[in-house]
Every structure is written in structure tokens, then in C-alpha cells.
N, C-alpha and C. Protein backbone atom coordinates (compact mmCIF):
# COMPACT_ATOMS: atom_id res chain seq x y z
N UNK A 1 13.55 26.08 -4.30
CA UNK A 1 12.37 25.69 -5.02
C UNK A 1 12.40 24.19 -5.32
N UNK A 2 13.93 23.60 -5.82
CA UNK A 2 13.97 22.26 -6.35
C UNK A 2 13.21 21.17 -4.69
N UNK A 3 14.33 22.04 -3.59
CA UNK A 3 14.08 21.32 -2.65
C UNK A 3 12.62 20.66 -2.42
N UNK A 4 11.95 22.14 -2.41
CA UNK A 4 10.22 22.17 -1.95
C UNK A 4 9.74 21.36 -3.02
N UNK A 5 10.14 21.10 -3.66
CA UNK A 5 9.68 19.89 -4.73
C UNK A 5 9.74 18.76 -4.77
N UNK A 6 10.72 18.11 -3.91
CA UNK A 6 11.36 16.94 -3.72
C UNK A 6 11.12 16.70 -2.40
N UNK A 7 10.54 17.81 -1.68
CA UNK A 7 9.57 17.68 -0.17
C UNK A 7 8.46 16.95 -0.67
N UNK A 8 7.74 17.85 -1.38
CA UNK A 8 6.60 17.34 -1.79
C UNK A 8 6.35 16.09 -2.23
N UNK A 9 7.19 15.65 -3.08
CA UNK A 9 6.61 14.39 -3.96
C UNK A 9 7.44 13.19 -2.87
N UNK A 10 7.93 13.73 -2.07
CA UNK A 10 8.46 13.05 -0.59
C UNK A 10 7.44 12.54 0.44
N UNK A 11 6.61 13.44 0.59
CA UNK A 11 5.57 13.83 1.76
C UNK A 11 4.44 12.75 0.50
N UNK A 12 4.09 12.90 -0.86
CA UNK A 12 3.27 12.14 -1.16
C UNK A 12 3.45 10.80 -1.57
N UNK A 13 4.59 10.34 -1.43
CA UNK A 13 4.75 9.30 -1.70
C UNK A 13 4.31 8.62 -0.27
N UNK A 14 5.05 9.15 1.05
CA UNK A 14 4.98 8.77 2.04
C UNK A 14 3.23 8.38 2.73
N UNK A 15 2.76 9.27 2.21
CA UNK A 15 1.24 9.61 2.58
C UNK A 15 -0.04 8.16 2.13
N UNK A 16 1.01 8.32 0.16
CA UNK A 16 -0.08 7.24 -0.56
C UNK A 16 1.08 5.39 0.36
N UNK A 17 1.97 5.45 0.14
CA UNK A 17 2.49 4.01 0.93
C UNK A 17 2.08 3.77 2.28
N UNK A 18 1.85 4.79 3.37
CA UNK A 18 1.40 4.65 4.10
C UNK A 18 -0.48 4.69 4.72
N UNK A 19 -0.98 4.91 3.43
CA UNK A 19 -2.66 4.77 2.96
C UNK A 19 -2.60 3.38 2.55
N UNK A 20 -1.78 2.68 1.49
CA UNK A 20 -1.76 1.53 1.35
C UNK A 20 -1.81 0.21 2.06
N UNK A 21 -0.11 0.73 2.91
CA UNK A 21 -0.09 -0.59 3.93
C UNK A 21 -1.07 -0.54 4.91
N UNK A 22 -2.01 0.69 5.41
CA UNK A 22 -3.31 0.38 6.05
C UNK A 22 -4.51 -0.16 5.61
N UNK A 23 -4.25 0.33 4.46
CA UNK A 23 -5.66 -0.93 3.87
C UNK A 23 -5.61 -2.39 3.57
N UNK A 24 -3.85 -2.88 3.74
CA UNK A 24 -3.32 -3.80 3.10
C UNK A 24 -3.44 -4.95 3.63
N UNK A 25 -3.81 -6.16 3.04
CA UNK A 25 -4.44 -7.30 4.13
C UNK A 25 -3.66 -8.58 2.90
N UNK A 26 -3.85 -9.80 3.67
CA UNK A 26 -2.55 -10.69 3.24
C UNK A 26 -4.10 -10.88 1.76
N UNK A 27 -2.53 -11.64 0.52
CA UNK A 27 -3.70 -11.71 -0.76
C UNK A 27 -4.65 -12.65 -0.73
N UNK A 28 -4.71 -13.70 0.48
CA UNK A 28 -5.78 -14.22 0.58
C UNK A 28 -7.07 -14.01 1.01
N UNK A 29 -7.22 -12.79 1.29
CA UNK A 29 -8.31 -12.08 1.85
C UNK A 29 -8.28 -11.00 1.10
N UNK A 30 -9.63 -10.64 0.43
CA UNK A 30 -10.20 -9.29 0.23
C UNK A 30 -9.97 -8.42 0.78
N UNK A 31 -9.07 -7.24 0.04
CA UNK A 31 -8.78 -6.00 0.46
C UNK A 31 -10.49 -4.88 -0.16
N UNK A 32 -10.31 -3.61 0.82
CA UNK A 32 -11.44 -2.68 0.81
C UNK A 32 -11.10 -1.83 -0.23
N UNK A 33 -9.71 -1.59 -0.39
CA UNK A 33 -8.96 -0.28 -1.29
C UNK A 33 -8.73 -1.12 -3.00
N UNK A 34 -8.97 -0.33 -4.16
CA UNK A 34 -8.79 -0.95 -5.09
C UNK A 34 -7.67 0.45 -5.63
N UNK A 35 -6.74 0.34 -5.72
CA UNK A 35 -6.06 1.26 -6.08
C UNK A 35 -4.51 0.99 -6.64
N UNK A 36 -3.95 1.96 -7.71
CA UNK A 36 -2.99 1.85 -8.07
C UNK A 36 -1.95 2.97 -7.85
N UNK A 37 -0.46 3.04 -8.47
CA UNK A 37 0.27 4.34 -8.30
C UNK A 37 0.94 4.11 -9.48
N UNK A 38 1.20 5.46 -10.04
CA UNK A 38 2.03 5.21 -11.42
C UNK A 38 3.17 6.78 -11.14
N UNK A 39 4.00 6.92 -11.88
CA UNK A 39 4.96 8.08 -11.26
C UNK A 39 5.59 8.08 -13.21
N UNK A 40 5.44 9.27 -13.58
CA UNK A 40 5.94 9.18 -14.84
C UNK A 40 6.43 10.20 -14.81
N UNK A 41 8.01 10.04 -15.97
CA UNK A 41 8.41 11.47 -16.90
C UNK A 41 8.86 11.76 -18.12
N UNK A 42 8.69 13.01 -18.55
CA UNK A 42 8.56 12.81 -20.14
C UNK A 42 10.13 13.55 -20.14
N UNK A 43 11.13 13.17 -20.49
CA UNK A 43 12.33 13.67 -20.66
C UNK A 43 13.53 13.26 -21.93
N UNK A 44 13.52 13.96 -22.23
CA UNK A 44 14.30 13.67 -23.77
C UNK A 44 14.08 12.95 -24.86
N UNK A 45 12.58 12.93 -25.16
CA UNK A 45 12.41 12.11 -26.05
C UNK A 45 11.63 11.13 -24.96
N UNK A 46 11.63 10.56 -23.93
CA UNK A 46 11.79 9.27 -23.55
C UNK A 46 10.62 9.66 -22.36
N UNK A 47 9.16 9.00 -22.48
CA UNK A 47 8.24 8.64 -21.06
C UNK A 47 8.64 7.23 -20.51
N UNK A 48 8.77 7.59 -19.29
CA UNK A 48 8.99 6.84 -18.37
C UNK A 48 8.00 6.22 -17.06
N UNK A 49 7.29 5.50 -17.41
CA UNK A 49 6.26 5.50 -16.84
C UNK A 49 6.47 4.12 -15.69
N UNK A 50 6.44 3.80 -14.05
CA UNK A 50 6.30 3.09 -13.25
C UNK A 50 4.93 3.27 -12.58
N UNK A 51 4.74 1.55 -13.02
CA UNK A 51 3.01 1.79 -12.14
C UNK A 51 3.28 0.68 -11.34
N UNK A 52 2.47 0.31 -10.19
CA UNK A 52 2.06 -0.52 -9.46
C UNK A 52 0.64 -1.03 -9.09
N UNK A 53 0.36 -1.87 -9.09
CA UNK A 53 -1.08 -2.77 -8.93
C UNK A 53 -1.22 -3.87 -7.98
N UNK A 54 -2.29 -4.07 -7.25
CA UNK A 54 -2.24 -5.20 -6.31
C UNK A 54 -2.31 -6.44 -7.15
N UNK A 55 -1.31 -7.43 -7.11
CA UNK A 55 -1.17 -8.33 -7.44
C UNK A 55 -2.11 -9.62 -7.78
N UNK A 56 -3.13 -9.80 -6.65
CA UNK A 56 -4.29 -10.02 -6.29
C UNK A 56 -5.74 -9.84 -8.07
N UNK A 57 -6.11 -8.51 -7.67
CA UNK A 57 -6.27 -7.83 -8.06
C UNK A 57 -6.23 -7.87 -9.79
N UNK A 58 -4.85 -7.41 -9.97
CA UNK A 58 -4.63 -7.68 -11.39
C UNK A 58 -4.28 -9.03 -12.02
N UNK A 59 -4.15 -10.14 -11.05
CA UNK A 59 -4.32 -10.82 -11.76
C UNK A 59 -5.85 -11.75 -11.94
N UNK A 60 -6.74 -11.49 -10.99
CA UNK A 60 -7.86 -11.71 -11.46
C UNK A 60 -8.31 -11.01 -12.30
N UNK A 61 -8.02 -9.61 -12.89
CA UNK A 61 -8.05 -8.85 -14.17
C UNK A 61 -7.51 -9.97 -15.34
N UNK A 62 -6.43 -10.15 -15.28
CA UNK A 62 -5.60 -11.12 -16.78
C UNK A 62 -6.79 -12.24 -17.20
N UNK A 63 -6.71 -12.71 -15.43
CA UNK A 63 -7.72 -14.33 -15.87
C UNK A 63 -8.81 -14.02 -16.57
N UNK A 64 -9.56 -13.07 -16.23
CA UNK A 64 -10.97 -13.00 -16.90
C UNK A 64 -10.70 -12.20 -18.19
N UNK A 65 -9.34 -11.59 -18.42
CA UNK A 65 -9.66 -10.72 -19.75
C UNK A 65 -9.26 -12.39 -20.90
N UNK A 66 -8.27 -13.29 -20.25
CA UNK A 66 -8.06 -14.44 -21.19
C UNK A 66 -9.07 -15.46 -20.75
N UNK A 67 -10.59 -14.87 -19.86
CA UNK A 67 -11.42 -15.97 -19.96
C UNK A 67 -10.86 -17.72 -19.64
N UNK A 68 -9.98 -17.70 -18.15
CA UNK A 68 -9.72 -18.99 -17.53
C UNK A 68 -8.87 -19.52 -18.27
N UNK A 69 -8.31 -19.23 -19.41
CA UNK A 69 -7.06 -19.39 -20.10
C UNK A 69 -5.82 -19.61 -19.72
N UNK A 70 -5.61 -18.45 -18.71
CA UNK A 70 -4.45 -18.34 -18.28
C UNK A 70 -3.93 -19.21 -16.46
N UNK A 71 -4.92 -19.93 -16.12
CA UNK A 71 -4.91 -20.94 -15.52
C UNK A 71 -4.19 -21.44 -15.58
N UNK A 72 -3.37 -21.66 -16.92
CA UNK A 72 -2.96 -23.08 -17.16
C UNK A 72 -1.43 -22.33 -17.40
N UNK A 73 -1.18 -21.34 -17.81
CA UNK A 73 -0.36 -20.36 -17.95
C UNK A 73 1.20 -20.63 -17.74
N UNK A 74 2.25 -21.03 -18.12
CA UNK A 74 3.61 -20.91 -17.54
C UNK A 74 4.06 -19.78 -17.24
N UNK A 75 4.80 -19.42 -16.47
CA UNK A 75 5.74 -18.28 -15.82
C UNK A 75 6.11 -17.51 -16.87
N UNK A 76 6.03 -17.48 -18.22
CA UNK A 76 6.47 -16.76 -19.31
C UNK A 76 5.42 -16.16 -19.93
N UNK A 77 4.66 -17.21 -19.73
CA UNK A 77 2.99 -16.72 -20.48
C UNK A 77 2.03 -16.15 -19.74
N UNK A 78 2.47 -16.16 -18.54
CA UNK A 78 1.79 -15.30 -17.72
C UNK A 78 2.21 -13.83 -18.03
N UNK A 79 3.67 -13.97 -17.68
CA UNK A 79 4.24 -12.24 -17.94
C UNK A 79 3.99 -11.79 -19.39
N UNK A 80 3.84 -12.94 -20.24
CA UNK A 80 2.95 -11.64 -21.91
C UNK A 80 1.58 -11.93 -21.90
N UNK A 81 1.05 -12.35 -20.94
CA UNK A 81 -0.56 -12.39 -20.78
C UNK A 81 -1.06 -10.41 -20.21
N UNK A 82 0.05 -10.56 -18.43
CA UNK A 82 0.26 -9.16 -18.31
C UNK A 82 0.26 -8.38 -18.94
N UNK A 83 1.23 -8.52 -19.69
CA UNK A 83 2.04 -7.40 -20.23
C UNK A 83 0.96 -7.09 -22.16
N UNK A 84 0.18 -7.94 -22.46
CA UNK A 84 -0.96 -7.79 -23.22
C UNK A 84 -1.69 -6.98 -22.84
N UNK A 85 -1.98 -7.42 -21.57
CA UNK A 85 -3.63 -6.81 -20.46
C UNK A 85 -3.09 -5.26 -20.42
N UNK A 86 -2.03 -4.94 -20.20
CA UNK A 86 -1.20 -3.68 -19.76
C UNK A 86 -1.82 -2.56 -21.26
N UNK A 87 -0.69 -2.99 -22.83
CA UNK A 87 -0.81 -2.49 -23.58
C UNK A 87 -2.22 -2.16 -24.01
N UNK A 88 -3.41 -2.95 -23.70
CA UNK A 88 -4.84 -3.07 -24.06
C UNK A 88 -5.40 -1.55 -23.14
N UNK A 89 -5.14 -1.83 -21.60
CA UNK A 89 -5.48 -1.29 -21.29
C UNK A 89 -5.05 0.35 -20.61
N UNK A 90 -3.92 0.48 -20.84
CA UNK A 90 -3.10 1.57 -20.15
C UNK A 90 -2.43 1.85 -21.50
N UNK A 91 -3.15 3.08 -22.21
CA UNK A 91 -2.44 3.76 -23.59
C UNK A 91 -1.65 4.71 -23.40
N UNK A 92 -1.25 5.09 -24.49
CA UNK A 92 -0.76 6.30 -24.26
C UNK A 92 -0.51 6.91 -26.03
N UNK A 93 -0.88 8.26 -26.26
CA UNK A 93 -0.60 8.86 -27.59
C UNK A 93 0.11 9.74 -27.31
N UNK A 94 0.86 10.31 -28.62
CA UNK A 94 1.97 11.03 -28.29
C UNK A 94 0.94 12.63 -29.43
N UNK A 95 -0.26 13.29 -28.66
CA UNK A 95 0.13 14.93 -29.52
C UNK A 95 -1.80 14.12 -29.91
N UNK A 96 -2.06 13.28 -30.46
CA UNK A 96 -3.38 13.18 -30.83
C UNK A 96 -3.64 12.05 -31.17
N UNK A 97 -4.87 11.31 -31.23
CA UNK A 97 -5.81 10.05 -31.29
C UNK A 97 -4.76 9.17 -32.93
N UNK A 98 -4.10 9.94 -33.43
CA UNK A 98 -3.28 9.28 -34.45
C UNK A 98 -2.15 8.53 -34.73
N UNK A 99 -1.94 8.78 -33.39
CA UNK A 99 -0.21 8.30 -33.23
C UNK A 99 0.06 7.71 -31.71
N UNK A 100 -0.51 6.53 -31.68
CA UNK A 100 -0.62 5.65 -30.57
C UNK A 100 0.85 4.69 -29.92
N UNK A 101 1.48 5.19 -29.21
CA UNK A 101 3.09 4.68 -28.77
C UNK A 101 2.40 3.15 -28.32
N UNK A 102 3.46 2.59 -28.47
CA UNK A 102 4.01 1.68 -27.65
C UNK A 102 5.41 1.40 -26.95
N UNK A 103 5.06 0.45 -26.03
CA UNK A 103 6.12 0.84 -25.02
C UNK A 103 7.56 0.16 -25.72
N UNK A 104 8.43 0.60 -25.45
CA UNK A 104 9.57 0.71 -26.10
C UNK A 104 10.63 -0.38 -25.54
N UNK A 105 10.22 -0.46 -24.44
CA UNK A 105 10.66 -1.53 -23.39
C UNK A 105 10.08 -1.44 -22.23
N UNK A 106 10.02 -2.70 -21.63
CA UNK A 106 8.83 -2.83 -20.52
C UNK A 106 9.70 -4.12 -19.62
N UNK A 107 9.68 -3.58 -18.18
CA UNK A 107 9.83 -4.14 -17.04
C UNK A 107 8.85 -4.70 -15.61
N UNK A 108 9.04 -5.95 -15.71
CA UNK A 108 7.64 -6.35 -14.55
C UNK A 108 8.75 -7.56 -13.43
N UNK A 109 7.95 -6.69 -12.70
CA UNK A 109 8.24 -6.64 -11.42
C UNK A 109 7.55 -7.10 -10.51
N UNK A 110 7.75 -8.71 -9.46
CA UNK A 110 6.16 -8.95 -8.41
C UNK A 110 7.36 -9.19 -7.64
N UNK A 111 7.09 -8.35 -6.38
CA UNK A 111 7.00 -8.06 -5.13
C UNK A 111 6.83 -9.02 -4.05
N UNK A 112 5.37 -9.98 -4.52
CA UNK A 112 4.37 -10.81 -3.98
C UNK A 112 3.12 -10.17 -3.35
N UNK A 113 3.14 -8.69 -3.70
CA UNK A 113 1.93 -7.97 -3.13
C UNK A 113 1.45 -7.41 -4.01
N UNK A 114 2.96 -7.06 -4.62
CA UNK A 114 2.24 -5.77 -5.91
C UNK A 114 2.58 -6.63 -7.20
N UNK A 115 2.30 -5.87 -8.18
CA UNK A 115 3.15 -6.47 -10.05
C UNK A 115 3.29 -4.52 -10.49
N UNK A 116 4.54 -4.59 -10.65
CA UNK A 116 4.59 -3.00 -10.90
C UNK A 116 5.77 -3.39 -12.71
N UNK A 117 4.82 -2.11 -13.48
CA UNK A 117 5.55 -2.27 -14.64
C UNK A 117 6.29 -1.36 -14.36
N UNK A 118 7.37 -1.59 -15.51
CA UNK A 118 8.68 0.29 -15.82
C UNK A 118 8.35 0.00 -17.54
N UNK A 119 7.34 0.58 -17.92
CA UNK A 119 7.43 0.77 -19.20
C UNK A 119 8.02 2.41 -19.89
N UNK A 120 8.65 2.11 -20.60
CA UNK A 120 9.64 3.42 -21.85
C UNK A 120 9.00 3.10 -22.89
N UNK A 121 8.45 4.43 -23.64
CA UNK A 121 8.19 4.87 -24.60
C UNK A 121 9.13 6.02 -25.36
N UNK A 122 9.60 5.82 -26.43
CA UNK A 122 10.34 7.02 -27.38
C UNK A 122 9.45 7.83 -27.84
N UNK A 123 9.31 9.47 -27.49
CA UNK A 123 7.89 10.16 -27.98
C UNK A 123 9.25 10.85 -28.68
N UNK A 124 8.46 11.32 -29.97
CA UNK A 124 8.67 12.46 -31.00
C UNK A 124 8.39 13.55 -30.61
N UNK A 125 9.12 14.38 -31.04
CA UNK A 125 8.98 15.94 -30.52
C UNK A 125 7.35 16.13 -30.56
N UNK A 126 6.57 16.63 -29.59
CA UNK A 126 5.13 17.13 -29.56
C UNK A 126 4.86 17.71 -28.35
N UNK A 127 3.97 18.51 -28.10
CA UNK A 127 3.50 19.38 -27.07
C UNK A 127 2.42 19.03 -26.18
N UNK A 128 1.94 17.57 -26.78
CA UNK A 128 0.69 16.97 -25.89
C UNK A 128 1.09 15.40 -25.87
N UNK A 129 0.61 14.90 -24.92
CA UNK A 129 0.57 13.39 -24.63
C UNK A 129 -1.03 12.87 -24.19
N UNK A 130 -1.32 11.97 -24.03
CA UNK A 130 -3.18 11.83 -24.05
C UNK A 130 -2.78 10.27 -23.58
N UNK A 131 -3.04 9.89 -22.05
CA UNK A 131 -2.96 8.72 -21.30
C UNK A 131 -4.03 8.68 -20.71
N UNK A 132 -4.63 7.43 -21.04
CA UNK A 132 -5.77 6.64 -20.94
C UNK A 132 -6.08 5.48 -20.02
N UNK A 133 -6.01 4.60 -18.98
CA UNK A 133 -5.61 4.28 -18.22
C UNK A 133 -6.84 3.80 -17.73
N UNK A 134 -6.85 2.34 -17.71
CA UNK A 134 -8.27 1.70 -17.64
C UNK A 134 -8.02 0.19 -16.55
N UNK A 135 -6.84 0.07 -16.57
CA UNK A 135 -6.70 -1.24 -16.04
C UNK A 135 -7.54 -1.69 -14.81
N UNK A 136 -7.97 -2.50 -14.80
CA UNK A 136 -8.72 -2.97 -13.23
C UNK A 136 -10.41 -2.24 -13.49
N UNK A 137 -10.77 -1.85 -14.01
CA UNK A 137 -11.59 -0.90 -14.19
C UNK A 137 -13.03 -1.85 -14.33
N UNK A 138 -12.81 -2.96 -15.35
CA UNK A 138 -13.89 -4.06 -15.39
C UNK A 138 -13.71 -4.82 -14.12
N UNK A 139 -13.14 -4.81 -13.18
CA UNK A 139 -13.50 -5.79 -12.30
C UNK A 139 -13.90 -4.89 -10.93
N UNK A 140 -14.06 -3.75 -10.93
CA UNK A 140 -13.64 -3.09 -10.02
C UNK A 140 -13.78 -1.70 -10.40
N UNK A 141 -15.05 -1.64 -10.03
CA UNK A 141 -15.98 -0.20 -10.24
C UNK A 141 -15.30 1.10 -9.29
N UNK A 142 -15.06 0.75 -8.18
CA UNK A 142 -14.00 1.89 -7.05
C UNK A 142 -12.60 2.03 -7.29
N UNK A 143 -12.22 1.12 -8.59
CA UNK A 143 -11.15 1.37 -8.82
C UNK A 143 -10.04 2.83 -9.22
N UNK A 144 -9.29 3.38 -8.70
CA UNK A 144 -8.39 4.35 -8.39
C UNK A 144 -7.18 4.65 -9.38
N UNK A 145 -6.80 4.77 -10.28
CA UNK A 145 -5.28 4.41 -10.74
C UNK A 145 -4.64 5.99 -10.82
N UNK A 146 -3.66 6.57 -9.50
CA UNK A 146 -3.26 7.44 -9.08
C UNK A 146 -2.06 7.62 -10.36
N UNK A 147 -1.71 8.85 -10.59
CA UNK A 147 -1.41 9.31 -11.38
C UNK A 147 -0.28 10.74 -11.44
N UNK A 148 0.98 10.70 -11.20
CA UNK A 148 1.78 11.85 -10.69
C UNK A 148 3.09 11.83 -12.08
N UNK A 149 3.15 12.80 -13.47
CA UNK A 149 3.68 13.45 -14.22
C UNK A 149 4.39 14.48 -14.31
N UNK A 150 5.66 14.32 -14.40
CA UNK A 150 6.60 15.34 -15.15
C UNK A 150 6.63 15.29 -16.65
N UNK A 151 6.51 16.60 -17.05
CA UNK A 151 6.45 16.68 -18.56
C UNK A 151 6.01 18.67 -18.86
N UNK A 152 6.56 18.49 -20.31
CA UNK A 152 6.59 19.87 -20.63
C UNK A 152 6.78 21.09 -19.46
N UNK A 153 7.53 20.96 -18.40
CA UNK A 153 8.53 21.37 -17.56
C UNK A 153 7.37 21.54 -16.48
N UNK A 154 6.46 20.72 -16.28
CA UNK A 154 5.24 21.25 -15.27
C UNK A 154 5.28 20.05 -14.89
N UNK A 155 4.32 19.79 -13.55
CA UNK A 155 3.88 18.49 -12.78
C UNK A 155 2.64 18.64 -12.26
N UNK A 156 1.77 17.29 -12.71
CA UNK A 156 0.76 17.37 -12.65
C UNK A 156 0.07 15.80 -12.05
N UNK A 157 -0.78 15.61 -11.67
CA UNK A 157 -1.49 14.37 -10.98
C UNK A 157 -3.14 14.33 -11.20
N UNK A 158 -3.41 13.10 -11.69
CA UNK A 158 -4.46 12.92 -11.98
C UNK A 158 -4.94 11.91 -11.36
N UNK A 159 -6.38 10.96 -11.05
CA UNK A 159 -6.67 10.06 -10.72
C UNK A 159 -7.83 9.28 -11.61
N UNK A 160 -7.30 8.40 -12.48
CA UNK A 160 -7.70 8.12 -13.25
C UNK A 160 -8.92 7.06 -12.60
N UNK A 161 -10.32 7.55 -13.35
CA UNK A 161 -11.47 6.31 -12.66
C UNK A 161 -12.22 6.10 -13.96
N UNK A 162 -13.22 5.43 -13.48
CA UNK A 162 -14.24 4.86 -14.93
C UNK A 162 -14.95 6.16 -15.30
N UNK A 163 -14.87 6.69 -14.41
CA UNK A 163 -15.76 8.19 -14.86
C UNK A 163 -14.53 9.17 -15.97
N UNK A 164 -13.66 8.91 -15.21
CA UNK A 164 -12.38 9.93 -15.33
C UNK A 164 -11.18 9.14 -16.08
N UNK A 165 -11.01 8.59 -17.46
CA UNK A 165 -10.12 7.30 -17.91
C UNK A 165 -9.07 8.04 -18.52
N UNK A 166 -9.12 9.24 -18.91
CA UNK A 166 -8.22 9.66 -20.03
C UNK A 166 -7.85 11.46 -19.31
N UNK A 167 -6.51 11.45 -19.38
CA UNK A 167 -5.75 12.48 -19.28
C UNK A 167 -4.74 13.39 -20.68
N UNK A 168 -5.04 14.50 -20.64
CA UNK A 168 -4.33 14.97 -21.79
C UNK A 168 -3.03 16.27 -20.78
N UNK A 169 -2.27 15.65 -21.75
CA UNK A 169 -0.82 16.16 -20.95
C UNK A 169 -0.39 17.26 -21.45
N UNK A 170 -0.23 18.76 -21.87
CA UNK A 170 -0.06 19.30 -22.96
C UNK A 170 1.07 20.60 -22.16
N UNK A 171 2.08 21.28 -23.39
CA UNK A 171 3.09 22.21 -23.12
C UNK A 171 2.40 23.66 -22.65
């Protein structure tokens, strides 16, 4: 059973990287695909959440959310400009609308194609999680942000869009 499980999320990883690098065109040119991947798990206390974003992409997201600001930006202030844009827009509650996590520690990562976070959150014992997931969303109406969860011993995938922003995770 473990195996056929580890087929699976084998076969989809392979499927969405290889959907990618076909749509994938150098960042000076407009890509057709607006899409993201995130891979999370809720285990001991601890969500673990890795996303990825076209680089491109999200950072014409930052510029316009700091309104040409970040132009001017150093290499430090760029990564808490990100990493602002991130918390604003990619939530997460732990059980209900009252108890809003933040990430506990957060890792960013550029590639030169992608900017992929590893954000950790410490959740308190609860039976629901409620992830919200908006990033790219103002610039980029076809925007996609793929969505694959372990938690409360089940696995589940969502695809988060402007229609579709918020996921509730529950035991």
C-alpha cells in the first residue's frame, strides 16, 4: 500500500515537472502557464509546507504589491519584501478563522527559474487546518497554485484559483 503511494506521488510529481518544463520558456519571454506547486505535511505538531513559483512571475507580484518600491531593493530587502508578499498572501489557520499561524521558520530558495519557499509552522493539537492561498492571483487571473497534503492520516490535493482560494483540511 505504502509503495502504491510513493508510486503515485512519484508518477505526479513527474507528470506536473514535466507539464512545466513544456510550457517553460527563458524569463525573458512570456510564459502561457501561470502556475505553482506546493507539497505539504502536517506531522507532529509541525506543517511543512514547500511551494514553488515562477520567478518571473512572482516577482512582478512583489513589485506591484510594494508599488515600484522594490526596484531599488537590496538582496536582503528583496527576500523580506518576498517573504511579506508570501505571509499576506498564502495563510494558513490552525482549526478556525481565530487562530491564524505564522510561519515558524521560512526558507527561500531561487533556482533562477523558480523562488520556492520551505515554510514550518508549529500547529496545536486540532482536527482542521483552513489554507488560503492567493499569491499571483492579482496579476494573473489563470493563475493555478497546485496543492498536494498530508495531514490527519489522509492525502489530499487541491488547486487553489481566484474562484477556488481557500481549502479546509479537517480529521
Amino acid at each position: 500500500m505504502k509503495l502504491a503511494e510513493n508510486q503515485k506521488d512519484g508518477v505526479l510529481a513527474f507528470l506536473l515537472a514535466f507539464i512545466i518544463s513544456f510550457f517553460a520558456v527563458p524569463s525573458a519571454l512570456a510564459h502561457d502557464i501561470h502556475i505553482s506547486y506546493s507539497q505539504a505535511e502536517l506531522k507532529e505538531g509541525n506543517l511543512s509546507i514547500k511551494v514553488s513559483y515562477y520567478k518571473d512571475d512572482f516577482t512582478k507580484a512583489v513589485k506591484n504589491w510594494y508599488q515600484g518600491k522594490a526596484d531599488n531593493f537590496s538582496l536582503e530587502e528583496m527576500q523580506a519584501a518576498e517573504l511579506e508578499y508570501v505571509k499576506n498572501y498564502f495563510r494558513v489557520w490552525n482549526g478556525s478563522y481565530n487562530n491564524q499561524l505564522m510561519p515558524a521558520s521560512v526558507k527561500i530558495t531561487d533556482d533562477g527559474t523558480s523562488i520556492i519557499f520551505d515554510l514550518n509552522f508549529s500547529c496545536v493539537s486540532s482536527n482542521a487546518l483552513i489554507i488560503d492561498q492567493r499569491v499571483l492571483f492579482k496579476e494573473y487571473g489563470d493563475q493555478m497554485n497546485i496543492f498536494f497534503i498530508k495531514a490527519f492520516g489522509k492525502e489530499e490535493n487541491h488547486i487553489f484559483t481566484p474562484a477556488k482560494p481557500t481549502l479546509l483540511v479537517k480529521s
